[in-house]
Protein backbone atom coordinates (compact mmCIF):
# COMPACT_ATOMS: atom_id res chain seq x y z
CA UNK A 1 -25.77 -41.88 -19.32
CA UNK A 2 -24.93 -41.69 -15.78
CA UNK A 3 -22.22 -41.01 -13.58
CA UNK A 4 -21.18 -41.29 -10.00
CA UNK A 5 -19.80 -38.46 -7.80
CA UNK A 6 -16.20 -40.10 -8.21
CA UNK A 7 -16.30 -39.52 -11.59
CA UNK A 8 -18.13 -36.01 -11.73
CA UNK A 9 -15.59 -35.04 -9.39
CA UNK A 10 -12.38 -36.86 -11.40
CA UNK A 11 -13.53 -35.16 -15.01
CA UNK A 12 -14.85 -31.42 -13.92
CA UNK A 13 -12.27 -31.23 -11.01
CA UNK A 14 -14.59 -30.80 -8.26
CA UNK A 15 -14.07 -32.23 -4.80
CA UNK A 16 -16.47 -34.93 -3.54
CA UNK A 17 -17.45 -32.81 -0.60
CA UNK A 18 -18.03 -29.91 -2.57
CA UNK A 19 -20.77 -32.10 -4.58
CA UNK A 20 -22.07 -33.01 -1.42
CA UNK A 21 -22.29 -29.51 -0.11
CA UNK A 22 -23.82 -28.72 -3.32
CA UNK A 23 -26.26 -31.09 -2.82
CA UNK A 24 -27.37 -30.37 0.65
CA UNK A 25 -27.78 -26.76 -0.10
CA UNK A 26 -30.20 -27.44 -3.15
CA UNK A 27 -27.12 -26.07 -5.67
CA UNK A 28 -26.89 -29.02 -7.99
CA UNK A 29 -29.05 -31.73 -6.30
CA UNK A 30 -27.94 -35.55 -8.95
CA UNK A 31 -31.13 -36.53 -10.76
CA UNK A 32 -30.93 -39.76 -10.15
CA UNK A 33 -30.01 -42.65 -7.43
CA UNK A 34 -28.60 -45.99 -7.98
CA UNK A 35 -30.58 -49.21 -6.83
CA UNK A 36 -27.37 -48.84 -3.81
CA UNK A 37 -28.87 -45.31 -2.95
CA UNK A 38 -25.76 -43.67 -4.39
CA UNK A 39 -25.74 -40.35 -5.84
CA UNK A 40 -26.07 -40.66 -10.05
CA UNK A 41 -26.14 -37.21 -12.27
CA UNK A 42 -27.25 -37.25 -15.58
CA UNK A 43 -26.29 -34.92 -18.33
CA UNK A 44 -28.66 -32.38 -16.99
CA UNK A 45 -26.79 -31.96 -14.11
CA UNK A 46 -23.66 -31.79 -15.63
CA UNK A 47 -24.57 -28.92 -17.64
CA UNK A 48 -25.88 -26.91 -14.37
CA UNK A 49 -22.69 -28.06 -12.97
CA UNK A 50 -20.50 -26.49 -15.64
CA UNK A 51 -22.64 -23.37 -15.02
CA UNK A 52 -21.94 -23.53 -11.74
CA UNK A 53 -18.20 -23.51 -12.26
CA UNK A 54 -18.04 -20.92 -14.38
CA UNK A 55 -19.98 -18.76 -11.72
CA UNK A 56 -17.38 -19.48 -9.07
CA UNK A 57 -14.70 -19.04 -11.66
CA UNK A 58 -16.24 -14.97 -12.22
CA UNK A 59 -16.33 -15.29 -8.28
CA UNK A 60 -19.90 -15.12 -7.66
CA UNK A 61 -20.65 -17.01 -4.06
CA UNK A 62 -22.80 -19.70 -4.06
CA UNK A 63 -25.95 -17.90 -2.82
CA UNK A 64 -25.53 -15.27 -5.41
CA UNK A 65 -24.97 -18.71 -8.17
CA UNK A 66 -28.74 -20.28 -6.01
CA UNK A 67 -30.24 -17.27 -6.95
CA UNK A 68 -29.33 -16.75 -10.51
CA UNK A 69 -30.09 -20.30 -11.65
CA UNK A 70 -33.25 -20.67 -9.86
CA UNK A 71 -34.80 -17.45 -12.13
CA UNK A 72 -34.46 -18.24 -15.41
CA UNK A 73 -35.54 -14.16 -15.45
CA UNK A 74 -32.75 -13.28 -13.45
CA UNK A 75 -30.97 -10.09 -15.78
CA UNK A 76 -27.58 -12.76 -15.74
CA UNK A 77 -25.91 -10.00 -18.35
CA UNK A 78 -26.44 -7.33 -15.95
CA UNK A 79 -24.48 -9.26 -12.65
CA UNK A 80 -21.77 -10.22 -14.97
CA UNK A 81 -21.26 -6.48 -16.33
CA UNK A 82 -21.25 -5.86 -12.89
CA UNK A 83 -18.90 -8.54 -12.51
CA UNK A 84 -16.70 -7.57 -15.37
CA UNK A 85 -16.31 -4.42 -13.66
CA UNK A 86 -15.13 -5.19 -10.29
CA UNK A 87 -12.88 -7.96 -11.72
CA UNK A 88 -11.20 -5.13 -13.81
CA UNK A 89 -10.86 -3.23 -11.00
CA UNK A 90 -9.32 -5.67 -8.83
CA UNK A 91 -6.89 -6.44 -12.37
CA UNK A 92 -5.43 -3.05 -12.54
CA UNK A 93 -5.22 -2.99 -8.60
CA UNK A 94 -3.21 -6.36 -8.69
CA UNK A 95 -0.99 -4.95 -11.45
CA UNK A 96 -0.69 -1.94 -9.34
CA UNK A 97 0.64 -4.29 -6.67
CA UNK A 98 3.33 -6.40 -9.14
CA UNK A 99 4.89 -2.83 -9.78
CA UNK A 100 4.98 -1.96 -6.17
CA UNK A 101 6.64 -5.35 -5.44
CA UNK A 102 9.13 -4.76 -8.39
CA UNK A 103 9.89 -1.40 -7.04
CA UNK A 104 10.52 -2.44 -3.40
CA UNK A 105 13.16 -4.84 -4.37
CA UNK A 106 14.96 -2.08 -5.92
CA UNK A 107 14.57 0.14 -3.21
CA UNK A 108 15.43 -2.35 -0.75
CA UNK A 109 18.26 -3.40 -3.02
CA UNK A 110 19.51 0.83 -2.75
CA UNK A 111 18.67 1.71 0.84
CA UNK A 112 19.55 1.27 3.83
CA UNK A 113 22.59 -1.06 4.48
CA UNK A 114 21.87 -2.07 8.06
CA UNK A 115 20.41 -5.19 9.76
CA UNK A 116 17.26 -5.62 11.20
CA UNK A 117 18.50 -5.02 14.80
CA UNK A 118 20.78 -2.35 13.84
CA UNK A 119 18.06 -0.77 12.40
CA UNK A 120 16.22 -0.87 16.07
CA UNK A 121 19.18 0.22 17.87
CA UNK A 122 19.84 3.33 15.30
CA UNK A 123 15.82 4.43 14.45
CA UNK A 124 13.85 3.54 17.14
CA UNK A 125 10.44 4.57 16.74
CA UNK A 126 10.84 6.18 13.80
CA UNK A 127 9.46 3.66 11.30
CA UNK A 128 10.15 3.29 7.39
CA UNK A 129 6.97 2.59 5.97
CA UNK A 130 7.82 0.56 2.59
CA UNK A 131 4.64 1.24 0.83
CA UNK A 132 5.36 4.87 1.03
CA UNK A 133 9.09 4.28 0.31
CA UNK A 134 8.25 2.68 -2.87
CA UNK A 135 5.32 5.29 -4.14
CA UNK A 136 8.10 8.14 -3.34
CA UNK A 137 11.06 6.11 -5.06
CA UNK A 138 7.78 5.45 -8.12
CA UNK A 139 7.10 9.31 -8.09
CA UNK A 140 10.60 10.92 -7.95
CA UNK A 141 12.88 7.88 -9.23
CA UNK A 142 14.03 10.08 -12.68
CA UNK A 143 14.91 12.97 -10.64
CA UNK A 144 19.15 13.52 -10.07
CA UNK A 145 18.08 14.62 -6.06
CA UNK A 146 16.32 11.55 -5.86
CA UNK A 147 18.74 9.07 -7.04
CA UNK A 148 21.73 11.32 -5.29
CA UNK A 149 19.69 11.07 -1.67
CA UNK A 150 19.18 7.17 -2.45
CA UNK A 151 22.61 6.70 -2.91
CA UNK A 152 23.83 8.72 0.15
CA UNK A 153 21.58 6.99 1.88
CA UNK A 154 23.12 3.90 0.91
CA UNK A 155 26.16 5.19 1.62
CA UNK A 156 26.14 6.08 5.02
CA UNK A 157 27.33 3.54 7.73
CA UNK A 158 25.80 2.91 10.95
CA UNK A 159 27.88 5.64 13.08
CA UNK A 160 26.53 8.17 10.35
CA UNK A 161 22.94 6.98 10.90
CA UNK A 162 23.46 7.49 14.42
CA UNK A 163 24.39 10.65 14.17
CA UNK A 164 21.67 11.42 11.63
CA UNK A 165 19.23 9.97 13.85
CA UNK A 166 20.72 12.21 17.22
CA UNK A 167 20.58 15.42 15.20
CA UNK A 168 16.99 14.66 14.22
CA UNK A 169 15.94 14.19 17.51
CA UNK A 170 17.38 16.79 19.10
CA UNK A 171 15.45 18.81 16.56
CA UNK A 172 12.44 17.55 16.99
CA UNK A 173 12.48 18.61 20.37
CA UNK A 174 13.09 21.82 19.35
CA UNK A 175 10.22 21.72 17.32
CA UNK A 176 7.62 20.74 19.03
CA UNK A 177 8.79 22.90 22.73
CA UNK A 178 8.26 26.25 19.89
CA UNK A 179 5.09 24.57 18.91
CA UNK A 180 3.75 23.74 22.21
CA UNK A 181 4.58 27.28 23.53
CA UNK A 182 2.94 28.64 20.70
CA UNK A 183 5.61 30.17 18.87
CA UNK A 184 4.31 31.38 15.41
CA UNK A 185 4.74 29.17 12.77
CA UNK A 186 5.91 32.25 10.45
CA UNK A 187 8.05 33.82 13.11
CA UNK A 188 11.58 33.90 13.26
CA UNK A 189 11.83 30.70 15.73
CA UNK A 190 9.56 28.05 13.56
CA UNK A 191 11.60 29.54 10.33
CA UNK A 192 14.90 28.67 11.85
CA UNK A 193 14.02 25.08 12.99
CA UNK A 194 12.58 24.92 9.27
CA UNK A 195 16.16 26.04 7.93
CA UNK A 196 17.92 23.81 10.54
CA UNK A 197 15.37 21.01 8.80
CA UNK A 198 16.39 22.19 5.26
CA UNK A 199 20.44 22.14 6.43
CA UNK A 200 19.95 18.70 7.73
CA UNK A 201 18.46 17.05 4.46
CA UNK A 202 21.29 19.12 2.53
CA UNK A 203 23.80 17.58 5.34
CA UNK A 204 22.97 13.97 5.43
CA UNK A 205 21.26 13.41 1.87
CA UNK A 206 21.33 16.13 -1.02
CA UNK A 207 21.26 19.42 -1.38
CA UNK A 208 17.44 20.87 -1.02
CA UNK A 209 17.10 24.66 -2.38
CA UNK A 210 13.92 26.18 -0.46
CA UNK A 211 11.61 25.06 -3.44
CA UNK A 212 12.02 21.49 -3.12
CA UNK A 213 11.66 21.97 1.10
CA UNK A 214 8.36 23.42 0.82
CA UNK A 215 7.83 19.84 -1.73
CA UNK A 216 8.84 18.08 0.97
CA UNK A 217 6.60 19.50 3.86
CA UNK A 218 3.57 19.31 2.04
CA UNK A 219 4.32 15.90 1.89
CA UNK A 220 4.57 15.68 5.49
CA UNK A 221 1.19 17.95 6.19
CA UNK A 222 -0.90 15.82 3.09
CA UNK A 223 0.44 12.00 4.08
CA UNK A 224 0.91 10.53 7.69
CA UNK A 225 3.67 8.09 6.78
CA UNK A 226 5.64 10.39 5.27
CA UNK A 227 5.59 12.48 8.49
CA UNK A 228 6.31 9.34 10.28
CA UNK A 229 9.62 9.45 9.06
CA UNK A 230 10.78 12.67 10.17
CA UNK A 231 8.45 12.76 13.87
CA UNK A 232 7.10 9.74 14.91
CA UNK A 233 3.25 9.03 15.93
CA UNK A 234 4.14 9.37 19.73
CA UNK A 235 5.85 12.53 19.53
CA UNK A 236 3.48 14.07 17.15
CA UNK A 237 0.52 16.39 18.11
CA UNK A 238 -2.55 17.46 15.93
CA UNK A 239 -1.66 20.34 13.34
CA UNK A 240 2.22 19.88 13.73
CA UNK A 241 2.69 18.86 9.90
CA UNK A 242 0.77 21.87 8.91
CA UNK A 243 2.67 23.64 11.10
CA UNK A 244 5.97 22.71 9.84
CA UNK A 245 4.77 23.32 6.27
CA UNK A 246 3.67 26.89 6.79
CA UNK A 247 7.76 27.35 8.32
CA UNK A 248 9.00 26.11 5.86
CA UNK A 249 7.33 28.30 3.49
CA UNK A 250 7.59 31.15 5.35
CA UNK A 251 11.55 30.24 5.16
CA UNK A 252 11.38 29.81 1.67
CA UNK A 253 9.98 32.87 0.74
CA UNK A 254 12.52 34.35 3.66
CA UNK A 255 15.72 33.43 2.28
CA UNK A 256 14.45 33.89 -1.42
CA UNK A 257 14.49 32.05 -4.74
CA UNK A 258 14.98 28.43 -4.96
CA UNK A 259 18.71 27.73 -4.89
CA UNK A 260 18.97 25.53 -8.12
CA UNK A 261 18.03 22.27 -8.20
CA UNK A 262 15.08 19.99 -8.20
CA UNK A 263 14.28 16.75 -6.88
């Protein structure tokens, strides 16, 4: 029995024009013509047809299906362990991805309560970036500093972000004149801009003993857009992380054991 492209393409869901494409590129070429000259495939070409599908279906691209049918050698267990294998890959990378997305709802749900433009107006450059927003709220989302910073974060109106914002600025400054001038990053300058960092967080968000500082920094010295939220990428220079992470624990160890606590 016979059957038209219409009807290939109503039962095995298959647009017409993909049959045609198919057919021009030598894929799945109908067996048959009717007396009309119209394309007629027989059950042959059904069954390379439903092999076809299930290619696409593993995501092979239509090359890699030419190839594979037209060597009846070809090692076909072989590409689809190799296939298995990516598409569990890209599984655990998409669930990945739903958890992320659950997780940034909740964030966004807790954090900061200000409009878009307000948000302009108050940060500036300094930029939230929410896939490291939602890793950090992943990593430390059980811990009492955590969910206390969250919160005071949530808290805090738009005059208080101002103000939070002014302060950090005005430190930065300070920061990077003592690192452009070469102060040490142990010496007694670099360790008070790292306690005046360390006041700030306890300030504005929770308290942070020394222990859970030096945490923090090597945050900012080990990923970009965590640094990003404290200096951003136009007021940064190469090696100022690092260097803020070596004054920090230089402070730490300065002003002695951690002060209780842990984030």
């Amino acid at each position: 029995m016979s059957y038209t492209v219409g009807q290939v393409s109503g039962f095995a869901g298959v647009t017409v024009r993909a049959l045609h494409h198919y057919d021009r590129t030598g894929l799945l070429s109908p067996s048959e013509r009717s007396p009309a000259g119209y394309r007629l495939y027989g059950e042959a070409d059904l069954a390379r047809l439903q092999q076809i599908l299930f290619y696409r279906e593993l995501g092979f691209s239509l090359e890699e299906i030419k190839a594979i049918l037209a060597d009846p050698q070809a090692n076909v267990l072989e590409q689809l362990r190799a296939r298995h294998r990516l598409l569990t890959e890209q599984l655990a990378k998409l669930q990945r991805l739903v958890e992320v997305a659950e997780r940034a709802m909740e964030v966004q749900q807790t954090g900061v309560a200000l409009t878009p433009e307000e948000r302009f107006a108050v940060f500036g450059e300094v930029s939230f970036d929410l896939t490291y927003a939602t890793e950090a709220h992943l990593k430390w989302q059980h811990s009492e500093g955590h969910q206390r910073s969250m919160a005071r974060a949530a808290a805090h109106s738009k005059e208080d972000w101002a103000r939070l914002m002014a302060e950090s600025a005005a430190w930065r400054q300070r920061l990077t004149t003592a690192f452009d001038a070469g102060e040490p990053a142990e010496g007694e300058r670099a360790m008070e801009l790292a306690e005046e960092h360390r006041q700030h967080i306890t300030r504005w968000f929770t308290p942070c003993p020394p222990d859970m500082h030096c945490r923090i920094a090597a945050d900012f010295a080990a990923d970009p857009r965590a640094f990003a939220l404290t200096v951003p990428p136009s007021e940064q220079r190469p090696g100022l992380a690092a260097y803020l992470l070596t004054a920090v624990r230089a402070n730490a160890v300065h002003r002695g054991p951690a002060e209780g606590g842990a984030r």
